[in-house]
Protein backbone atom coordinates (compact mmCIF):
# COMPACT_ATOMS: atom_id res chain seq x y z
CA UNK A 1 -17.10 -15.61 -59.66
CA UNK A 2 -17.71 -18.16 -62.41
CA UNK A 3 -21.39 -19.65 -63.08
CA UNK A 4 -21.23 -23.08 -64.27
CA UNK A 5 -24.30 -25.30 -64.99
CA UNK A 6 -24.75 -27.32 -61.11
CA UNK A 7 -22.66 -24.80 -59.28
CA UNK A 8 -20.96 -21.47 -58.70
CA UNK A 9 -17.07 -21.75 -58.33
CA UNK A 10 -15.38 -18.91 -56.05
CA UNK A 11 -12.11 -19.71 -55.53
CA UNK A 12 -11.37 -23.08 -55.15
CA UNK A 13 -14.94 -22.81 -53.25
CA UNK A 14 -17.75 -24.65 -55.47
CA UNK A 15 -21.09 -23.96 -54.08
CA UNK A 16 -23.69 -25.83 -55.60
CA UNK A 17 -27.34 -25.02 -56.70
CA UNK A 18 -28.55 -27.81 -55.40
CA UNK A 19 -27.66 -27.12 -51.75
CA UNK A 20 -28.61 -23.24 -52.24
CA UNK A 21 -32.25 -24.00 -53.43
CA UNK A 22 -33.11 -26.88 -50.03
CA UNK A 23 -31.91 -24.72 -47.70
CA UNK A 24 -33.79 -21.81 -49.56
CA UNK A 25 -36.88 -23.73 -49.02
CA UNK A 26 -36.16 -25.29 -45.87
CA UNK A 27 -35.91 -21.56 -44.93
CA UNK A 28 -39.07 -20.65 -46.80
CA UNK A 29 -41.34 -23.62 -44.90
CA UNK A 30 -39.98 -22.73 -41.95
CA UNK A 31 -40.81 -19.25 -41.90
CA UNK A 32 -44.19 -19.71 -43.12
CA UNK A 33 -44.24 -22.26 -39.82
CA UNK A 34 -43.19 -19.71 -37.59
CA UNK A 35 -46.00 -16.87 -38.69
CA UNK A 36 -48.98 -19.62 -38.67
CA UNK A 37 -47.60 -20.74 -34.77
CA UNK A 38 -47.17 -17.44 -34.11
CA UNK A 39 -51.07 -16.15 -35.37
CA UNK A 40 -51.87 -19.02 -32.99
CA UNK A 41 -50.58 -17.85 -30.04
CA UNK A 42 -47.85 -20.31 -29.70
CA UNK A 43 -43.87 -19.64 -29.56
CA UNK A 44 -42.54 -19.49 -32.92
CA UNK A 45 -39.11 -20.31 -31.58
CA UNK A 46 -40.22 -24.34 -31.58
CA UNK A 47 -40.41 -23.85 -35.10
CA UNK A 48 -36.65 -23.34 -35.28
CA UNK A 49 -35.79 -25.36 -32.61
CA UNK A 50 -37.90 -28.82 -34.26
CA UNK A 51 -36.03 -27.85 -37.33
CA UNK A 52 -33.00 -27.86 -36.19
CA UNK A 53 -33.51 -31.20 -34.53
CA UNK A 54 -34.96 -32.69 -37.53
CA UNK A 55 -32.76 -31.88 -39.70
CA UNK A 56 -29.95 -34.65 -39.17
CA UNK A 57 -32.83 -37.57 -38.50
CA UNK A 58 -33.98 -35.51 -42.15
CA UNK A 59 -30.63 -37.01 -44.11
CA UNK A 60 -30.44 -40.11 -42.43
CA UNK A 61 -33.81 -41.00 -43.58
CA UNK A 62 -33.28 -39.90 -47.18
CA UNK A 63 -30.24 -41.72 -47.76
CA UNK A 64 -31.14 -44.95 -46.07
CA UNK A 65 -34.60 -45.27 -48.33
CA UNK A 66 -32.32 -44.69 -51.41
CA UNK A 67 -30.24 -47.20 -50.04
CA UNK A 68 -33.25 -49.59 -49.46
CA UNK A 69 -35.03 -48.84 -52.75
CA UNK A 70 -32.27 -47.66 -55.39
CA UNK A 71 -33.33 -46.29 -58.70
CA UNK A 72 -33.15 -49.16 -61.26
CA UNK A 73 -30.74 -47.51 -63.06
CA UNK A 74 -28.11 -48.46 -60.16
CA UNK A 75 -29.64 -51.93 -60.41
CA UNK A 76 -29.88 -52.77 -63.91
CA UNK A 77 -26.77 -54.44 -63.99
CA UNK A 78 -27.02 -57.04 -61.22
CA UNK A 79 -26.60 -60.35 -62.01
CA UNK A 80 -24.73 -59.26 -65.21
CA UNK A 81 -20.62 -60.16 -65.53
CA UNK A 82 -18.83 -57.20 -66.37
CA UNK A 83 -21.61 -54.42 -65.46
CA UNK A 84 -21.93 -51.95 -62.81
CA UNK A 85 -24.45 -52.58 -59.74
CA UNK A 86 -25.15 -50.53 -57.09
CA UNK A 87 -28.03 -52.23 -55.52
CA UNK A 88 -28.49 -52.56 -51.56
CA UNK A 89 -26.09 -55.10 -50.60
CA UNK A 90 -23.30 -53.03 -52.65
CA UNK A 91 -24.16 -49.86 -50.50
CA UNK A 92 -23.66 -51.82 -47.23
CA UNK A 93 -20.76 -53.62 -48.28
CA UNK A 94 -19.26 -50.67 -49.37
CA UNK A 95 -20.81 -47.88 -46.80
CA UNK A 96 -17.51 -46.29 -46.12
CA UNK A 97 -16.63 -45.77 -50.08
CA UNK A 98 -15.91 -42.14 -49.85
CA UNK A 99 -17.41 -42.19 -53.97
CA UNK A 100 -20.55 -43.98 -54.04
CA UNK A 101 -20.79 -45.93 -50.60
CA UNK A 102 -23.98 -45.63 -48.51
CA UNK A 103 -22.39 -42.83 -46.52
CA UNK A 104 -21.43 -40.48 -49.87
CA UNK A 105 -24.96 -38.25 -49.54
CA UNK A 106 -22.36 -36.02 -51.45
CA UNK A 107 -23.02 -37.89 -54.71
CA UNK A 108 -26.14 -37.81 -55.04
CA UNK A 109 -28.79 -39.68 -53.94
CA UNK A 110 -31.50 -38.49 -51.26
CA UNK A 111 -35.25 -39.62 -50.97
CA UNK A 112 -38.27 -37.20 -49.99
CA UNK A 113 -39.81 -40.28 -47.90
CA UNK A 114 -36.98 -41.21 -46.49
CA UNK A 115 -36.23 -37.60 -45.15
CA UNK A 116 -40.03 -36.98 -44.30
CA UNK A 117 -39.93 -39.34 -41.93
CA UNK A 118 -36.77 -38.69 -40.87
CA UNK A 119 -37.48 -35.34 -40.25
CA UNK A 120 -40.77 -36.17 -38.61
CA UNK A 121 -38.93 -38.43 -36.04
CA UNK A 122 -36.74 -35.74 -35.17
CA UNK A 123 -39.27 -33.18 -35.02
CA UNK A 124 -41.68 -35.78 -32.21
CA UNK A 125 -38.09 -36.15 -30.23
CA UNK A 126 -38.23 -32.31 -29.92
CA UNK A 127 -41.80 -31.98 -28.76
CA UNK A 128 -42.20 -34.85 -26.82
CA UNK A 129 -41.40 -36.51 -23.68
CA UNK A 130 -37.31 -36.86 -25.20
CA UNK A 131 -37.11 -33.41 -25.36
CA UNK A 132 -35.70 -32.95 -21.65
CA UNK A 133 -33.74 -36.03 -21.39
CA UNK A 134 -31.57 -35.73 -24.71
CA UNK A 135 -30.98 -32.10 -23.72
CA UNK A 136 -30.11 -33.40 -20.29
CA UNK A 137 -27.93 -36.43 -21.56
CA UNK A 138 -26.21 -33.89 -24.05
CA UNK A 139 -25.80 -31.32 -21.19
CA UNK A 140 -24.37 -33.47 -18.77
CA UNK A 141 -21.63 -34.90 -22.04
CA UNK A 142 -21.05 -31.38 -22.62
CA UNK A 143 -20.69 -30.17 -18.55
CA UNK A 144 -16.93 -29.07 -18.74
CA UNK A 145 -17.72 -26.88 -22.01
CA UNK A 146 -20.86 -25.17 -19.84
CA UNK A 147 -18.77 -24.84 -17.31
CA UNK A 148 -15.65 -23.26 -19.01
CA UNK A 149 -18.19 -20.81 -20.66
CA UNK A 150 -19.64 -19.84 -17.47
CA UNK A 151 -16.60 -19.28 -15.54
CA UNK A 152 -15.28 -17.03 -18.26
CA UNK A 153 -18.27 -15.03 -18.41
CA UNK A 154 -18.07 -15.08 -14.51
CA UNK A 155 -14.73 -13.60 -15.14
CA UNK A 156 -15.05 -11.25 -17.43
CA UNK A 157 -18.01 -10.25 -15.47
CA UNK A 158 -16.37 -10.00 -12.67
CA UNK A 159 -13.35 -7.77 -14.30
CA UNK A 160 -16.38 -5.09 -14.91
CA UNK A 161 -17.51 -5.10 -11.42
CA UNK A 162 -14.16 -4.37 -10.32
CA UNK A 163 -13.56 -1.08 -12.32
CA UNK A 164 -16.93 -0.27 -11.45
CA UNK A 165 -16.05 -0.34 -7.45
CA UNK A 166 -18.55 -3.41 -7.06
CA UNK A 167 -18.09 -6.50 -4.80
CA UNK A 168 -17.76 -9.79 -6.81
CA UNK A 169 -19.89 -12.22 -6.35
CA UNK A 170 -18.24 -15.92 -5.70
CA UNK A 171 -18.17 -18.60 -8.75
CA UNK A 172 -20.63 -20.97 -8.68
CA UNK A 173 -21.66 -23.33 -11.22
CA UNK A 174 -24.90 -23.29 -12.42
CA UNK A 175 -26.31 -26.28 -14.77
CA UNK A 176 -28.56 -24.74 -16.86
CA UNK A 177 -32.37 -25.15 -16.68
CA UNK A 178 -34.69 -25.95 -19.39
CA UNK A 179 -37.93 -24.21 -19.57
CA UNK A 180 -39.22 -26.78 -22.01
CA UNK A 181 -42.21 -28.67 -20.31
CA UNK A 182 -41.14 -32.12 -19.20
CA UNK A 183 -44.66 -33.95 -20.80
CA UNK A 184 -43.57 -32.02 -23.92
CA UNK A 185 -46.08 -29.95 -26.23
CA UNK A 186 -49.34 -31.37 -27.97
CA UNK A 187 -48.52 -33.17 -31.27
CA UNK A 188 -51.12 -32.44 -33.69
CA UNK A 189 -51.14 -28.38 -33.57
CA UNK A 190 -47.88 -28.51 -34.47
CA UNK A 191 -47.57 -30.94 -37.69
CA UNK A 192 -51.17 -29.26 -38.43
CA UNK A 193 -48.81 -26.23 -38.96
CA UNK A 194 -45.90 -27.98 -40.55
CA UNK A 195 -48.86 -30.03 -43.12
CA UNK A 196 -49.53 -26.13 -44.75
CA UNK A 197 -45.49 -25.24 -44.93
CA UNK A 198 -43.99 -28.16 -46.20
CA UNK A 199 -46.00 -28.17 -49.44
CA UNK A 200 -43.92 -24.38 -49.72
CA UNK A 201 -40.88 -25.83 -48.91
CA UNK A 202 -41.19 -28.93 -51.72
CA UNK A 203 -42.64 -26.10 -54.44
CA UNK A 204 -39.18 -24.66 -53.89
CA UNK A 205 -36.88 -27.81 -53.64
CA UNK A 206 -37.94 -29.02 -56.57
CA UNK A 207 -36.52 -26.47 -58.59
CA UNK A 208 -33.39 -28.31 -57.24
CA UNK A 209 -34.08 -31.03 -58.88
CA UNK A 210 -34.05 -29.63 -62.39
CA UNK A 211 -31.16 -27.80 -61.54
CA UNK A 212 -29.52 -31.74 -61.48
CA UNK A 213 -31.28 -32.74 -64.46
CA UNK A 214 -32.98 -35.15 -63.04
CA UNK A 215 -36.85 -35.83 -62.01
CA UNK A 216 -38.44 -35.75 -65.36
CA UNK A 217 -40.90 -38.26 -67.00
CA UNK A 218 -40.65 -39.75 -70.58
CA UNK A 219 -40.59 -38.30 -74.16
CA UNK A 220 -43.72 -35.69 -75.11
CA UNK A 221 -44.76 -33.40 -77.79
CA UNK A 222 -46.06 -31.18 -75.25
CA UNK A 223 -44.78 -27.53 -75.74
CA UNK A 224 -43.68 -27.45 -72.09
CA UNK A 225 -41.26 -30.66 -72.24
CA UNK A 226 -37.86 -30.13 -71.37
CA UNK A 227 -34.18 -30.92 -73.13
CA UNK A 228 -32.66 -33.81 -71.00
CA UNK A 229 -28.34 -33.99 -71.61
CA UNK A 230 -27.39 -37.43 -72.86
CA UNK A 231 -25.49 -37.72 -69.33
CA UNK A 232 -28.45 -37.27 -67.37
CA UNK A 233 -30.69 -39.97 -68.96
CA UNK A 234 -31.03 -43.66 -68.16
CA UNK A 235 -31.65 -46.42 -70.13
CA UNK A 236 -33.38 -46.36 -72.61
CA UNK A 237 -32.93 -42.95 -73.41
CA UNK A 238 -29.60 -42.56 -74.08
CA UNK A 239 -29.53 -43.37 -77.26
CA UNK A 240 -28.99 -39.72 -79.60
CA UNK A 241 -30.58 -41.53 -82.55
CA UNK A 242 -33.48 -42.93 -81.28
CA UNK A 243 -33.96 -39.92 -78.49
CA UNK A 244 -32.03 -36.86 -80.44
CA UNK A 245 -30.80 -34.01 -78.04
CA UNK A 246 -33.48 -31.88 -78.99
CA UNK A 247 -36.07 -34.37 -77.98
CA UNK A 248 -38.44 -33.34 -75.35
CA UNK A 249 -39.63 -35.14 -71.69
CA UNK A 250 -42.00 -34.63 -69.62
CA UNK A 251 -40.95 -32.22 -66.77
CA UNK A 252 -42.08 -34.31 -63.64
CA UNK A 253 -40.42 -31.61 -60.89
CA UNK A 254 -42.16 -28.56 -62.68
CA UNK A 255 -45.51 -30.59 -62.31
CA UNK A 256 -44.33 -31.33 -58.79
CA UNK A 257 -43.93 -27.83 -57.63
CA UNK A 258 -46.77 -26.19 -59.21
CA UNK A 259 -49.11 -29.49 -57.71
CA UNK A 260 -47.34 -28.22 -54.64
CA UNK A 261 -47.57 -24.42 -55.19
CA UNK A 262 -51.53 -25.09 -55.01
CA UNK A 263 -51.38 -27.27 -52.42
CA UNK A 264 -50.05 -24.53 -50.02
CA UNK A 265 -52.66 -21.96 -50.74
CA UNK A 266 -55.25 -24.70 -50.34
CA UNK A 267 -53.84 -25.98 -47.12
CA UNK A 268 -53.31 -22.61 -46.12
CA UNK A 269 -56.80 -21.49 -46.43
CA UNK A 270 -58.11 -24.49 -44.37
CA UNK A 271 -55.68 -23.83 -41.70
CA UNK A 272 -57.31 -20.26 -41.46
CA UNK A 273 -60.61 -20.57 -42.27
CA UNK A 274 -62.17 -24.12 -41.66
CA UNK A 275 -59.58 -25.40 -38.77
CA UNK A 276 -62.54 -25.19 -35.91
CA UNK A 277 -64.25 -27.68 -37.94
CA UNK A 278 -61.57 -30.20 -37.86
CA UNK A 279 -59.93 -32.31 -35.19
CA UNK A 280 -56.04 -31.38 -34.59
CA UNK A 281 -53.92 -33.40 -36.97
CA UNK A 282 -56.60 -33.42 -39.82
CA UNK A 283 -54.87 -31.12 -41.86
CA UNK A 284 -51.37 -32.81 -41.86
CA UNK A 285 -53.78 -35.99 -42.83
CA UNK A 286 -54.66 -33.63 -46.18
CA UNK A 287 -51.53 -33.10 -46.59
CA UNK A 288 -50.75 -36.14 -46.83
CA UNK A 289 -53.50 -37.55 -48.87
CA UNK A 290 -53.26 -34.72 -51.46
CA UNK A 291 -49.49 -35.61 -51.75
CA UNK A 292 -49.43 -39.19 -51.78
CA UNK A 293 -52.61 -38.65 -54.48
CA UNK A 294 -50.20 -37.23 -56.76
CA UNK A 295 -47.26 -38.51 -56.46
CA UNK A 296 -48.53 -41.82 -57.42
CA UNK A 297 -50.01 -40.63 -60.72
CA UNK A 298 -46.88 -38.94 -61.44
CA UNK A 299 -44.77 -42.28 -61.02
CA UNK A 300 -46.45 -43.45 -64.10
CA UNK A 301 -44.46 -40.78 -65.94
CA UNK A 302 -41.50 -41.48 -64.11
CA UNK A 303 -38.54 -42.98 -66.37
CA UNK A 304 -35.99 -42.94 -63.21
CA UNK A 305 -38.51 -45.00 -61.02
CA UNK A 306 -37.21 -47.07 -57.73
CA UNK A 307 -38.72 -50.82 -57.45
CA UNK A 308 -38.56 -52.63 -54.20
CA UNK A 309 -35.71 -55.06 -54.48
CA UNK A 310 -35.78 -57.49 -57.82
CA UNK A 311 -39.69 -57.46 -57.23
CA UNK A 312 -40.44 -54.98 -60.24
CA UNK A 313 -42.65 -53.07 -57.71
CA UNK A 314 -42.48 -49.16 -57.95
CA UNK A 315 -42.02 -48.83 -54.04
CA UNK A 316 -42.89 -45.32 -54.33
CA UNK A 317 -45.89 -45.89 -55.52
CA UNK A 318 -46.56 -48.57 -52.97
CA UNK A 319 -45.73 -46.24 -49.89
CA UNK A 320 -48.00 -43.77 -51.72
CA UNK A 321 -51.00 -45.88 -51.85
CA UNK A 322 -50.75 -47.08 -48.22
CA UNK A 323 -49.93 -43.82 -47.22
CA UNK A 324 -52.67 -42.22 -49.12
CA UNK A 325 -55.12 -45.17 -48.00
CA UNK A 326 -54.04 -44.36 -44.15
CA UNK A 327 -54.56 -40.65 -44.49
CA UNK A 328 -57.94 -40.96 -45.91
CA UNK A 329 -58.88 -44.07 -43.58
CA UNK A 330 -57.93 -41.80 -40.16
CA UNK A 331 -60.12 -38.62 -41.65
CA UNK A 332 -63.00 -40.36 -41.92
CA UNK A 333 -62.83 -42.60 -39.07
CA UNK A 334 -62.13 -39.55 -37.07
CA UNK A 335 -65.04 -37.70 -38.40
CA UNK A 336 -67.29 -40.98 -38.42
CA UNK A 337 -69.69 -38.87 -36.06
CA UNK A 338 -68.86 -35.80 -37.37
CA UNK A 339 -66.77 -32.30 -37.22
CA UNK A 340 -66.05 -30.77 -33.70
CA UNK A 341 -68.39 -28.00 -33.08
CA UNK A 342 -66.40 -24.89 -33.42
CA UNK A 343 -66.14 -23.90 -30.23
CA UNK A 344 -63.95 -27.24 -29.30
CA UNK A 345 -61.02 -26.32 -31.50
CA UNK A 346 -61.15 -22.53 -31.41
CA UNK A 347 -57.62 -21.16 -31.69
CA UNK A 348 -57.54 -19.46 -28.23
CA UNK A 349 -58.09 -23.06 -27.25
CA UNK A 350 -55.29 -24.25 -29.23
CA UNK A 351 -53.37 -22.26 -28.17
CA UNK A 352 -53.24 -22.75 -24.44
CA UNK A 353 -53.45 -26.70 -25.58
């Protein structure tokens, strides 16, 4: 086994950091998910389940906003002869290019918005109303696979029987039944749950990011700044005289995942100890007030920043700020005449909710 600096080569096998470290913290949120539904009497196995369906919906979403709002790196270019530009009209013109097309999430490229709210589609197609009729729709696609599976284990079933001395039942095919509620589970216990794990699963994931080199902020004296390659930097940072290697940047990811790191024990400590005096949903609505709160101070450190088209806007910061505007806007126009007395949002209550 051979380490290199983005992956580990086995073989002809390379496995990359990058990939380890997500599904490390995908892992880590979604454990933390599970014990929190679980301590609130509710099946941990949706926790799984909405993951799985959320992932897909997850990396769709991420690529398409970096196709929609490309770094201006890609973009810097445009409209000059001779020079590379990858803005959005080159990724759909080109969304097959196996390299850099719209469809290569291989090569980079993958936004946290983008895959939030891909992820949180996918996860309200699991507990809602959908739930039933995708599974149905992908059950009846997928009939003569059920059916091959269930007259083998008819079969072999039926093989036992035999050397047992037992009659054998006749085949019959059985489509199989979903237990899953056909109005689909409440909403807000659930992403209350998933508002205190995600800020895990981002504390984690951003270590990925510094395993790419990428993330960071612009030049500092601060003891805690961070060597940047020449190959990782953009413009107008490249330069080794102006910018020598040993020149130091602010470490946006580390501030990130410790922002983060805090974040979950706060979150965490609501959930437990002050959920009876808050509506369900209110603490995914911290979540993502505290996050959009920060992220959009941290964009002003931001070298590698995304703009919304040629506008110049930051549109991170721009989704930020409405988002963080929303967030606050619903809390207090939910609590406008007050917190629920505690005996309305008691977690025995949740639970059977």
């Amino acid at each position: 086994m051979e380490f290199e600096n983005a992956y580990i080569v086995i073989g002809n096998l390379q496995i990359r950091y990058y990939g380890i470290i997500i599904v490390v913290a995908l892992l880590a949120g979604a454990y933390v998910a599970s014990l929190l539904a679980s301590r609130t009497g509710r099946d941990s196995d949706h926790i799984w389940g909405g993951l799985t369906w959320a992932i897909i919906p997850g990396i769709i979403g991420a690529r398409l906003w970096f196709v929609l709002f490309p770094p201006v790196s890609l973009i810097a270019g445009c409209g000059i002869e001779g020079e590379v530009c990858h803005d959005t009209a080159w990724f759909l013109a080109n969304f097959f290019d196996a390299q850099n097309g719209a469809i290569a999430i291989w090569s980079g490229g993958l936004s946290i918005f983008g895959g939030m709210l891909g992820a949180a589609f996918g996860a309200w197609l699991y507990l809602g109303a959908w739930h039933n009729r995708i599974v149905g729709l992908l059950t009846t696609i997928l009939t003569p696979l059920i059916w091959l599976y269930q007259l083998l284990e008819w079969l072999v079933n039926a093989a036992i029987q035999r050397v047992q001395g037992k009659d054998v039942n006749a085949f019959r095919y059985q489509r199989p039944k979903s237990d899953f509620p056909d109005a689909g589970l409440p909403f807000g216990p659930w992403i209350d749950i998933a508002g205190v794990a995600i800020p895990l699963g981002q504390a984690i994931g951003r270590f990925a990011n510094y395993v790419n080199q990428e993330l960071y902020g612009s030049p500092t004296n601060l003891p805690w700044g961070i060597q940047i390659p020449r190959d990782a930097r953009v413009a107008p940072y490249e330069s080794l005289i102006d910018f020598p290697l040993d020149s130091l940047f602010h470490p946006i990811w580390a501030y990130e995942a410790l922002w983060s790191l805090v974040a979950f024990f706060v979150l965490w400590r609501i959930f437990h100890h002050y959920r009876d005096r808050l509506f369900s949903g209110d603490i995914f609505l911290l979540y993502i007030a505290q996050y959009s709160f920060v992220r959009f101070l941290l964009e002003f450190l931001r070298v590698e920043i995304a703009q919304i088209g040629a506008t110049g806007i930051n549109s991170s910061q721009t989704f930020t700020l409405i988002a963080f505007i929303a967030a606050v806007g619903l809390l207090l126009y939910r609590h406008r005449n007050g917190s629920p007395a505690p005996s309305e949002n008691t977690p025995a209550q949740e639970a059977a909710s």
